[in-house]
Structures are given as C-alpha cells and as structure tokens.
Protein backbone atom coordinates (compact mmCIF):
# COMPACT_ATOMS: atom_id res chain seq x y z
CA UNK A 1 0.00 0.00 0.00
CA UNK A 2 2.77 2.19 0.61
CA UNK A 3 4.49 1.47 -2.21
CA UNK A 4 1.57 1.92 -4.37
CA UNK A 5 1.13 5.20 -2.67
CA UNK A 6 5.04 6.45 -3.83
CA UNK A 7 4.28 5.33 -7.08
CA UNK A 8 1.38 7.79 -7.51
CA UNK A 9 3.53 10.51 -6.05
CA UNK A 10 6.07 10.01 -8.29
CA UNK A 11 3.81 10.15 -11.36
CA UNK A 12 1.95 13.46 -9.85
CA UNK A 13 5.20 14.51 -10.09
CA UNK A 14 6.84 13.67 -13.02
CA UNK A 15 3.60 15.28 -14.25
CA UNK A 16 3.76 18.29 -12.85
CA UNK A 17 6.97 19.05 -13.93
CA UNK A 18 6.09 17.98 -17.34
CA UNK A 19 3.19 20.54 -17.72
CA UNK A 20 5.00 23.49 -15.84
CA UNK A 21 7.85 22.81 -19.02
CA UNK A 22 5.00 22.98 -21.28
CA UNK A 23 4.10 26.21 -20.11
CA UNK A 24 7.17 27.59 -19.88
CA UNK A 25 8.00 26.75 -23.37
CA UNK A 26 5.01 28.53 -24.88
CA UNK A 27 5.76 31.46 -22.93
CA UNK A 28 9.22 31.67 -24.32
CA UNK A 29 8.11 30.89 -27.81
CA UNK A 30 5.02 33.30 -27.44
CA UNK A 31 7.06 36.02 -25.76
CA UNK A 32 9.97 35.58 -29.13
CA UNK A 33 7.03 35.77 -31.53
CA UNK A 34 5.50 39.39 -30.03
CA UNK A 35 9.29 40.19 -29.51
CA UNK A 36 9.61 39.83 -33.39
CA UNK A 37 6.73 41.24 -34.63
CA UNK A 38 8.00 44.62 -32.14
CA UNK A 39 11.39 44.69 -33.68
CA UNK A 40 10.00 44.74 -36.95
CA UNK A 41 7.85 47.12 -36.35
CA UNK A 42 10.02 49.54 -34.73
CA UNK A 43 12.71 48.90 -37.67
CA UNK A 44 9.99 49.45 -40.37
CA UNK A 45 8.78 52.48 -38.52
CA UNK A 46 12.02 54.08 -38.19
CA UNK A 47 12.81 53.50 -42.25
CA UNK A 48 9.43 55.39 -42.22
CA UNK A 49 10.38 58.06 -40.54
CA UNK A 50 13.92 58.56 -42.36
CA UNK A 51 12.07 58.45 -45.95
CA UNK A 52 9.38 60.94 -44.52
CA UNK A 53 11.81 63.42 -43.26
CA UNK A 54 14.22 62.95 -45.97
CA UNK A 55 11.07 63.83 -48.42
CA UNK A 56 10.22 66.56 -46.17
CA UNK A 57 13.50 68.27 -46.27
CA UNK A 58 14.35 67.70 -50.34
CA UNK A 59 10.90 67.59 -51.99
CA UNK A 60 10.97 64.20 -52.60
CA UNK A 61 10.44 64.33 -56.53
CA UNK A 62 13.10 63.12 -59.05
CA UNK A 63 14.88 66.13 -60.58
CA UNK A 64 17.42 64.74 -62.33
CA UNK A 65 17.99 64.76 -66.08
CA UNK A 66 17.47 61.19 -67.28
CA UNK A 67 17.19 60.20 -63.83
CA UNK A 68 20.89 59.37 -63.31
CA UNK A 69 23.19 62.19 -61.55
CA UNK A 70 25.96 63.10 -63.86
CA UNK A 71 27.61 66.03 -62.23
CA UNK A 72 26.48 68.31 -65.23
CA UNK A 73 23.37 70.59 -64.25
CA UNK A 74 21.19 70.88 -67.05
CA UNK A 75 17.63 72.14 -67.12
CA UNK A 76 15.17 71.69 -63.61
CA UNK A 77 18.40 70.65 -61.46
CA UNK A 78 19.01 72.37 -58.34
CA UNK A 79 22.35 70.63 -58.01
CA UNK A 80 24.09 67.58 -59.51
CA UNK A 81 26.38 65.37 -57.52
CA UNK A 82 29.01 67.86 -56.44
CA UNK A 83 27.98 70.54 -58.63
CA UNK A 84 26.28 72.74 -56.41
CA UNK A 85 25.74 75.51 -59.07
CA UNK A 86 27.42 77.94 -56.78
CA UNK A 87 25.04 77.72 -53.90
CA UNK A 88 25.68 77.50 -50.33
CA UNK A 89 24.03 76.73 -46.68
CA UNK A 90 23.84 80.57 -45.93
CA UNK A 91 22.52 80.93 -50.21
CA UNK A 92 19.49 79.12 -48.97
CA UNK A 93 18.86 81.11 -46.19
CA UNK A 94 20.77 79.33 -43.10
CA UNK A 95 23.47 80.54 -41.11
CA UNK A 96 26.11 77.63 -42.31
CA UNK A 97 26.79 74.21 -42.60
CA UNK A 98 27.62 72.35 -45.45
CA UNK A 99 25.24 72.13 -48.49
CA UNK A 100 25.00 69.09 -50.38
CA UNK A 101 23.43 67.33 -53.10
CA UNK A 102 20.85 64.39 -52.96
CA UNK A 103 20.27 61.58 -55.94
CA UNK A 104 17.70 63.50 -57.07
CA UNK A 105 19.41 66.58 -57.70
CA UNK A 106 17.70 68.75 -54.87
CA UNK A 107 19.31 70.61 -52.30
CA UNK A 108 20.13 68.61 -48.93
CA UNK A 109 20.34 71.05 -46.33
CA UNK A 110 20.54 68.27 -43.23
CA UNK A 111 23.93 69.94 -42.23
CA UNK A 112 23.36 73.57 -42.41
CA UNK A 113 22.49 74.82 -39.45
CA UNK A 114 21.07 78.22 -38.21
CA UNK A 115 17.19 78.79 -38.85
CA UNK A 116 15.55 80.37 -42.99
CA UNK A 117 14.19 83.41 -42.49
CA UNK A 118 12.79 84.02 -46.15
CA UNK A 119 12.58 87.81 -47.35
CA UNK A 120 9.49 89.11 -47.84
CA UNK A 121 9.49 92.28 -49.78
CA UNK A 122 12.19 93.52 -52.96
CA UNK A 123 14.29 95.53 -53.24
CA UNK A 124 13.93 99.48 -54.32
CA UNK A 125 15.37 98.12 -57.75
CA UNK A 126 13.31 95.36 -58.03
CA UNK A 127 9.76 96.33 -59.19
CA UNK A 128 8.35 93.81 -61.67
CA UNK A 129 8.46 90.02 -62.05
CA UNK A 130 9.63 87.61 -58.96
CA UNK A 131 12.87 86.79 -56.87
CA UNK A 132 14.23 84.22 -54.60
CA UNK A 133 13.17 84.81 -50.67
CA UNK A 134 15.98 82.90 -50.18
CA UNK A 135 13.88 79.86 -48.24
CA UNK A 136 13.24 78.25 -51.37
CA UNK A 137 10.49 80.31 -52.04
CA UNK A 138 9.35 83.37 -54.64
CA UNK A 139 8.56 87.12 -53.67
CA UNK A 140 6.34 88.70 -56.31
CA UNK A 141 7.87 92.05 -57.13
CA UNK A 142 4.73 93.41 -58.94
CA UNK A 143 4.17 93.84 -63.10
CA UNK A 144 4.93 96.33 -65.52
CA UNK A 145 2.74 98.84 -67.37
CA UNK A 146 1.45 98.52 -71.13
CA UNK A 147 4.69 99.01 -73.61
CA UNK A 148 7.02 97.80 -71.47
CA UNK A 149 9.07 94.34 -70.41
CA UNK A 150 10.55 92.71 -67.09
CA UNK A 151 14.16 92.26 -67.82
CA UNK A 152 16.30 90.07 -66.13
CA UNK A 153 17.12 92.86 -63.24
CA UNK A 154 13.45 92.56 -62.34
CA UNK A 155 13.56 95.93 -63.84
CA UNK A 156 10.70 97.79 -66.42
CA UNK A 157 12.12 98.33 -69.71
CA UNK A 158 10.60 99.01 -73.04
CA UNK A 159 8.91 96.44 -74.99
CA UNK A 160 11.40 97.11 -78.06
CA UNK A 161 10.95 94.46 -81.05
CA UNK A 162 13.63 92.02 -81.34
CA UNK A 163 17.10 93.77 -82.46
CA UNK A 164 15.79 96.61 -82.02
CA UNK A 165 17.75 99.47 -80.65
CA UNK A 166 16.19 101.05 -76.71
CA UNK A 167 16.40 104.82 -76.39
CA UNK A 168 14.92 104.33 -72.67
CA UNK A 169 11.84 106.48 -74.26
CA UNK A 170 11.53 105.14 -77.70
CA UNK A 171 12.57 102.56 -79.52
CA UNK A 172 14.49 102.59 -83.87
CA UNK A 173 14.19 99.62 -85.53
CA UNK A 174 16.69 99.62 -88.29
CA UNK A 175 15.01 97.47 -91.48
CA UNK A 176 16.71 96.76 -94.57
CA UNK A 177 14.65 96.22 -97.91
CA UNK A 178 13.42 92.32 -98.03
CA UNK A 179 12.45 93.18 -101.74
CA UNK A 180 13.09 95.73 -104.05
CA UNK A 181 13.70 96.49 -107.96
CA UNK A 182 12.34 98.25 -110.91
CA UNK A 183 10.48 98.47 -114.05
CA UNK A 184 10.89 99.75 -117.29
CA UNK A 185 9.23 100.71 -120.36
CA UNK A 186 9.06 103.14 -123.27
CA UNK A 187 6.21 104.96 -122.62
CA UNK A 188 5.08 106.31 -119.63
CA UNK A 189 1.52 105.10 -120.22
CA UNK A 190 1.96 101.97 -122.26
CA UNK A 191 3.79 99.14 -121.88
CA UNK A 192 5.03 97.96 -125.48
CA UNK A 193 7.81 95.54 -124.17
CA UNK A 194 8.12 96.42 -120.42
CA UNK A 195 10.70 94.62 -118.68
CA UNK A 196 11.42 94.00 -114.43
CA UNK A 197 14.20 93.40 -113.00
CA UNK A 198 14.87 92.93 -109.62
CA UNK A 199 17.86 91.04 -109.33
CA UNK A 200 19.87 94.17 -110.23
CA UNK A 201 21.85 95.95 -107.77
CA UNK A 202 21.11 99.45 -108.90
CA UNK A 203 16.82 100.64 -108.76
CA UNK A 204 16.91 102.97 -111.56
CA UNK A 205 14.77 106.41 -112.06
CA UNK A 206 14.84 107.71 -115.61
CA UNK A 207 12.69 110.24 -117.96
CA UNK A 208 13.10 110.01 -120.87
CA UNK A 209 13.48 107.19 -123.26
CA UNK A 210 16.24 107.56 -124.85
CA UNK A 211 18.06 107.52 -121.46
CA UNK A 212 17.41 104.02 -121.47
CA UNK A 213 13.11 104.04 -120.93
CA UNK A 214 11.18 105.83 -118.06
CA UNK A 215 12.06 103.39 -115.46
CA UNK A 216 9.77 103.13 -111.63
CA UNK A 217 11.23 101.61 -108.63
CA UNK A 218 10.03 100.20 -105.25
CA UNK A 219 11.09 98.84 -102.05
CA UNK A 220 9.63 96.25 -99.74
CA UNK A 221 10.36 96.12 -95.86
CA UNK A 222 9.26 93.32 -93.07
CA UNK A 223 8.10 95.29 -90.31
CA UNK A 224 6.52 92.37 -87.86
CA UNK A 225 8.55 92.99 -85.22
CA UNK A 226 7.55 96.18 -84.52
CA UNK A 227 4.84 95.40 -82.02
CA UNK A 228 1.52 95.83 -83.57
CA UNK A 229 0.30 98.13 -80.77
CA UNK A 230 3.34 101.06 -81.40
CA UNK A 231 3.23 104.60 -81.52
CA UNK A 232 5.15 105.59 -84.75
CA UNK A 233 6.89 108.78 -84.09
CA UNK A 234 9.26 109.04 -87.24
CA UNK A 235 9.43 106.75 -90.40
CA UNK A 236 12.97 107.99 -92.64
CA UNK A 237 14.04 106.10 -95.88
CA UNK A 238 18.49 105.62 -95.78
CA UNK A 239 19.78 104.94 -99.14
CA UNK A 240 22.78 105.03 -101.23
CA UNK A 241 22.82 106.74 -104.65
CA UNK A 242 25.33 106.54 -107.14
CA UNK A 243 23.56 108.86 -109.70
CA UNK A 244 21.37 112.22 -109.38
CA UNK A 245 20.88 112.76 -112.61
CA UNK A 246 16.60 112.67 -112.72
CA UNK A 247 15.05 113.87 -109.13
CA UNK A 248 11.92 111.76 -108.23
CA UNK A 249 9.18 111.54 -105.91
CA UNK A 250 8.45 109.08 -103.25
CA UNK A 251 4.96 107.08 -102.81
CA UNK A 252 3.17 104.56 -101.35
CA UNK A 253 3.27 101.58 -103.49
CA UNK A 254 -0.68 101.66 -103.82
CA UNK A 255 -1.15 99.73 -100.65
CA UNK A 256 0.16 96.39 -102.70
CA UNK A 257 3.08 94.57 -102.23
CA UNK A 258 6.00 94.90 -104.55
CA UNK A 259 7.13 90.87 -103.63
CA UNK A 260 3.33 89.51 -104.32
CA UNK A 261 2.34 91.69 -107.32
CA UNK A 262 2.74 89.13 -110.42
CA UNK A 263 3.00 91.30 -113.23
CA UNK A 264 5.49 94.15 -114.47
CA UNK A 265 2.14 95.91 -115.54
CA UNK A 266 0.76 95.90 -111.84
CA UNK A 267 4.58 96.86 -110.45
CA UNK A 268 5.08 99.52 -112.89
CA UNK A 269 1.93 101.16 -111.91
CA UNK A 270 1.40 100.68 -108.12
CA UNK A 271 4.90 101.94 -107.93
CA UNK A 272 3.77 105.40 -109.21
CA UNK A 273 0.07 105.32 -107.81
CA UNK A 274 -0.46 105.94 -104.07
CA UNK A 275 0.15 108.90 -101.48
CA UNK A 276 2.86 110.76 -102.34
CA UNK A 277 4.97 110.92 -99.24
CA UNK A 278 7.72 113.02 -100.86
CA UNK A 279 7.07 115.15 -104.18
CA UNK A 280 10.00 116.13 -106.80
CA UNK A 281 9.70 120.16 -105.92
CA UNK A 282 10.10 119.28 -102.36
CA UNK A 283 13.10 120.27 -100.47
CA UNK A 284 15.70 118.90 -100.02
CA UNK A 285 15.23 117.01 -103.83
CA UNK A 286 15.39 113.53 -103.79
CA UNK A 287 17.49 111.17 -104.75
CA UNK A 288 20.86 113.07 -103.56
CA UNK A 289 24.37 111.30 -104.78
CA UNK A 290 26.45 109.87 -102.20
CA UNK A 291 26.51 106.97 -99.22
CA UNK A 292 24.43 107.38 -96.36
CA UNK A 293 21.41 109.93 -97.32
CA UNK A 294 18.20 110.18 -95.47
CA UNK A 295 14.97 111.49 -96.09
CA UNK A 296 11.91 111.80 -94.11
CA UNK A 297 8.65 110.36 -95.11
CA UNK A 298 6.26 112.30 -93.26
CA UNK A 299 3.07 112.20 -91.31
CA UNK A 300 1.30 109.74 -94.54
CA UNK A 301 4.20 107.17 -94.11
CA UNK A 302 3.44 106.87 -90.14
CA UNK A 303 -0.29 106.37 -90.54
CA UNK A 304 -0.18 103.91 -93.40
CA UNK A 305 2.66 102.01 -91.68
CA UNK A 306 1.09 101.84 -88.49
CA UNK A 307 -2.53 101.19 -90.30
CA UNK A 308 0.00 97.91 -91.63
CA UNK A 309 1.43 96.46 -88.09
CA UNK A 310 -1.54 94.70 -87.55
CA UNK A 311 -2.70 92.74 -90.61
CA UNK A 312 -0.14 92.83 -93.35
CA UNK A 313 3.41 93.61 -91.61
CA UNK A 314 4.86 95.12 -94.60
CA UNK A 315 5.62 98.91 -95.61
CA UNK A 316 6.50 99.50 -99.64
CA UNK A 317 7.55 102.67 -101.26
CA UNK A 318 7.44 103.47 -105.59
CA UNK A 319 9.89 105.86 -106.67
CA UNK A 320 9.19 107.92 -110.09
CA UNK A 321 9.96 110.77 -111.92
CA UNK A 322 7.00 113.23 -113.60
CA UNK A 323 6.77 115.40 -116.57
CA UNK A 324 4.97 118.57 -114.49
CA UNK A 325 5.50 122.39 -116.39
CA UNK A 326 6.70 123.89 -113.69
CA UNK A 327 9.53 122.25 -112.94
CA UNK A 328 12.50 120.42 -114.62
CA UNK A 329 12.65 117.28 -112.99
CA UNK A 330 16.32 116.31 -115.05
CA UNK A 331 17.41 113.90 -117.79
CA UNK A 332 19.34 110.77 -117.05
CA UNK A 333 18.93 108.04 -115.10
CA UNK A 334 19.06 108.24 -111.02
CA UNK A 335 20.39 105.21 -109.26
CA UNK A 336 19.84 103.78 -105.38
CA UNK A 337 22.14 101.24 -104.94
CA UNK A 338 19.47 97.73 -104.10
CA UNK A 339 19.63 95.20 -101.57
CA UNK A 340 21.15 93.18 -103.62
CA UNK A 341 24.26 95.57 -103.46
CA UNK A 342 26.08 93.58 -100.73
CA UNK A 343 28.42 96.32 -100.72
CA UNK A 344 26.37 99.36 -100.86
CA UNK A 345 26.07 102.13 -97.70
CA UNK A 346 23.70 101.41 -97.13
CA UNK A 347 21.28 98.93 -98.77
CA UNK A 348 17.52 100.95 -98.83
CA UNK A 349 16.88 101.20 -95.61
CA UNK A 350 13.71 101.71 -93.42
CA UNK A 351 13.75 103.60 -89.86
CA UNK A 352 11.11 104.28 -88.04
CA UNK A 353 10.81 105.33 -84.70
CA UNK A 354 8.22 103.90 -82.14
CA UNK A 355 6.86 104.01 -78.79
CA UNK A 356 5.40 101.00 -77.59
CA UNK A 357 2.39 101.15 -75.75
C-alpha cells in the first residue's frame, strides 16, 4: 500500500513538472514571436520616418535629367552630384553648414544649421516680375505697365521688337529692304515691251526714253517685329545713290506689295500710284548722290505704316519721276544702290521710330 502510494507521487510529479515545461516553453516561444513582430515594427517604422523626413526636407520628386546624376546641371536641377551651381548653406537662407546634393538633384540642407528666415518684400530696384526669398520660395515684385518688359534685373524696360535698338523712351528699328527692284518701259503710259528686273543691284529712275526708258522703282520692308500696338513717331528712308541725274518723288506703293504683285504691268503702276509721301519740288530734292542719305517720309508714311502692323506687316515705297510744267525734274537716269548691293552704304533702308504702348 505504501508502495503503491510512492508510485502515484512520483507520477503526480513527473507530471507536474512535465506541464509546468509545457508552459514555460510557450511562454518563451510566445514572448519571441511578439518580440519579433516589435522589432520589426520599430525597424519598419524608423525607415518610415527617415524616408518621410528625408522627403520633407528635399521635396521628394526626381529632378534629375534622365534620372541618373551626372555632375552636369542641365535644365530643372538644383544641383548635380558635387555641382552645387554655386550655392551654399547661408545661399538658402541658413546661417552655415555644409550644403549638399541628394540623388535626385535637390538641395540637402541636413547639415546647415542656423534657422531660414525668407525675405518678404524687394528691393527698391526690383519692381516687376519675382525673386528668390531665399527659403526656397518666390517674392512677387509686382508687373509692368502697357509698352514695357521685365528684364532680367526685375527691372521695367521698353517692350522694343527684337534687335531693335532702346532709347529708354523710344525705340528705332533699323530694317533693310526684303524686296526691291524696278520696271521699265518706253512709254510712260503703255507698256510695249516692259521689262522687271529685280535682281539688279542698282533701282533705276529715268525720264526720258532715250536715257534708257522711263524706269519706276520700289522697295519692300518686313516690319513684324515692330509690335503691332506702337506709336510711330518718325518713319525715314536711308539709301545710297550713285547717280542724281533725274530727281523723283516718293509714294506709297498703292497699298500692294511689290514681292506679291505678279506682273510688271501691276509693279510699274502701283509703284507710281499711291500717297505721295515726298514730291520732286520738295526740299531737299530727292534722290541726292552719295553713301548714307536720309529722307523723311512724313506724317502719310506713319499712318499707313502703323494702319499695316496689324494685318499685313509690310511697308512699300514706288519711286518715279514726272513730266509737271513747272519744274524740270532732269534727264538721265538716277540710281539707289538695291539690296542686292552687298556692298552698298547702305542697302535701302527703313527707320522708323516707335513708342510701344
């Protein structure tokens, strides 16, 4: 009986000790399992964190050209590799520290140090379009007025055409003649055997016939980059003229132009029909001999030029000799070298003054 009695004891035992391993075994495993799941956590939460304030601090996006830093900085990059474009910790706004680049071409400012205070008005010089406030930011520094442009100063300036020269108040564009030539016949109403030339490098001006026919020239001009909306102040014709032999007159091709008018006919005729904007009797005569001459078109020229800017972009002038009673216009032939003249000082020449408004 006693014997029996150990036995049991033993087995309680043995049991016991069995299911207390049991238990401590699933603690150990459950308590590794939670302890794994935790470190995971905390690693993916700090990887989290890194990539959210690295974003933060560089913008996150991509900059780079073709994706790949190269250490040239092309188009969109703040920086590339090493190539900080000249910028520094205290060019961004901070106090120091060292400035580097990310790999994707943005500014990493992790080791400047010192606080951005960004700028928030522009300077007395600065009155138009938009500057750095040195945080990374813009400052709008206001727009200009009609006529005029924001240059790179963030400065007002005229709105001059392209090439075009600035006179702070007015602007010259300085045009040379896209297309010009003349025409010649016998007769001064008929056209028997007229001929055009306009390859030549002389336009001729002639009387009588047996100076070589009563020939009419004409000039053509591009004018589209005078801005449509221009105030034309002055409008001069610069030419060069070998020969002064037959004084002329000066006319608006007939509001047709010379380039687009298909027959010697049409050229002949539009280049003496049209307001006159400078008549044979006027002084000083026109065509004087000699390199560099100018002479004003007047008042007509400005209107139909500016009447032009809009819709056709073009200005052409005739040029003609009369027969009138009153006065002897010459006999001979005038010359004005052509644009075709490489050599010639100058080639006809357009200048016209403008405002733009």
């Amino acid at each position: 009986m006693q014997k029996a009695q150990g036995a049991l004891e033993y087995l309680l035992l043995i049991g016991g000790a069995v299911l207390v391993a049991v238990i401590v075994i699933t603690l150990i495993l459950s308590i590794s399992s939670t302890g794994g799941t935790q470190v995971d956590a905390q690693a993916k939460s700090a990887f989290d964190f890194i990539t959210e304030q690295r974003e933060l601090r560089t913008g996150g996006a991509d900059l780079c050209s073709g994706g790949t830093p190269d250490e040239i900085l092309d188009a969109g990059e703040q920086c590339d590799s090493s190539n900080l474009n000249e910028k520094t910790c205290v060019s961004q706004g901070f106090d120091g520290g060292t400035l580097s680049c990310d790999n994707n071409c943005r500014f990493d400012v992790g080791s400047c140090t010192g606080s951005c205070t960004p700028i928030t008005i522009c300077s007395a010089e600065q009155v138009c379009g938009s500057v750095s406030d040195g945080c990374g930011g813009q400052v709008n520094c206001g727009t200009c007025s009609g006529g005029q442009t924001c240059n790179a100063s963030n400065q007002c300036v005229l709105a001059c055409g392209p090439g075009h020269i600035n006179n702070e108040t007015t602007c010259t564009a300085t045009l040379i003649a896209s297309y010009d030539g003349y025409v010649t016949s016998n007769d001064d109403s008929t056209y028997p055997n007229p001929g055009f030339f306009d390859t030549e490098t002389k336009i001729k001006i002639s009387k009588l016939a047996e100076f070589g026919g009563y020939n009419n020239g004409f000039a053509e001009w591009d004018t589209a980059a005078i801005p449509d909306s221009a105030i034309i102040n002055s409008v001069d014709f610069k030419y060069e003229a070998t020969s002064d032999l037959v004084k002329a007159k000066i006319n608006n091709f007939n509001n047709a132009k010379p380039s687009t008018t298909t027959t010697a006919e049409a050229k002949y005729d539009n280049a003496s029909n049209g307001t006159i904007y400078v008549f044979l009797t006027f002084m000083p005569t026109f065509p004087a001999a000699g390199a560099n001459q100018t002479i004003s078109l007047g008042d007509s020229a400005k209107t139909e030029l500016k009447n032009k800017l809009a819709a056709d972009n073009f200005f052409a002038i005739g040029i003609r000799t009369e027969k009138p009673f009153f006065y002897d216009p010459g006999t001979g032939v005038s010359e004005i070298s052509s644009e075709d003249n490489t050599t010639a000082n100058p080639e006809p020449t357009l200048i016209v003054n403008y405002t733009p408004a």
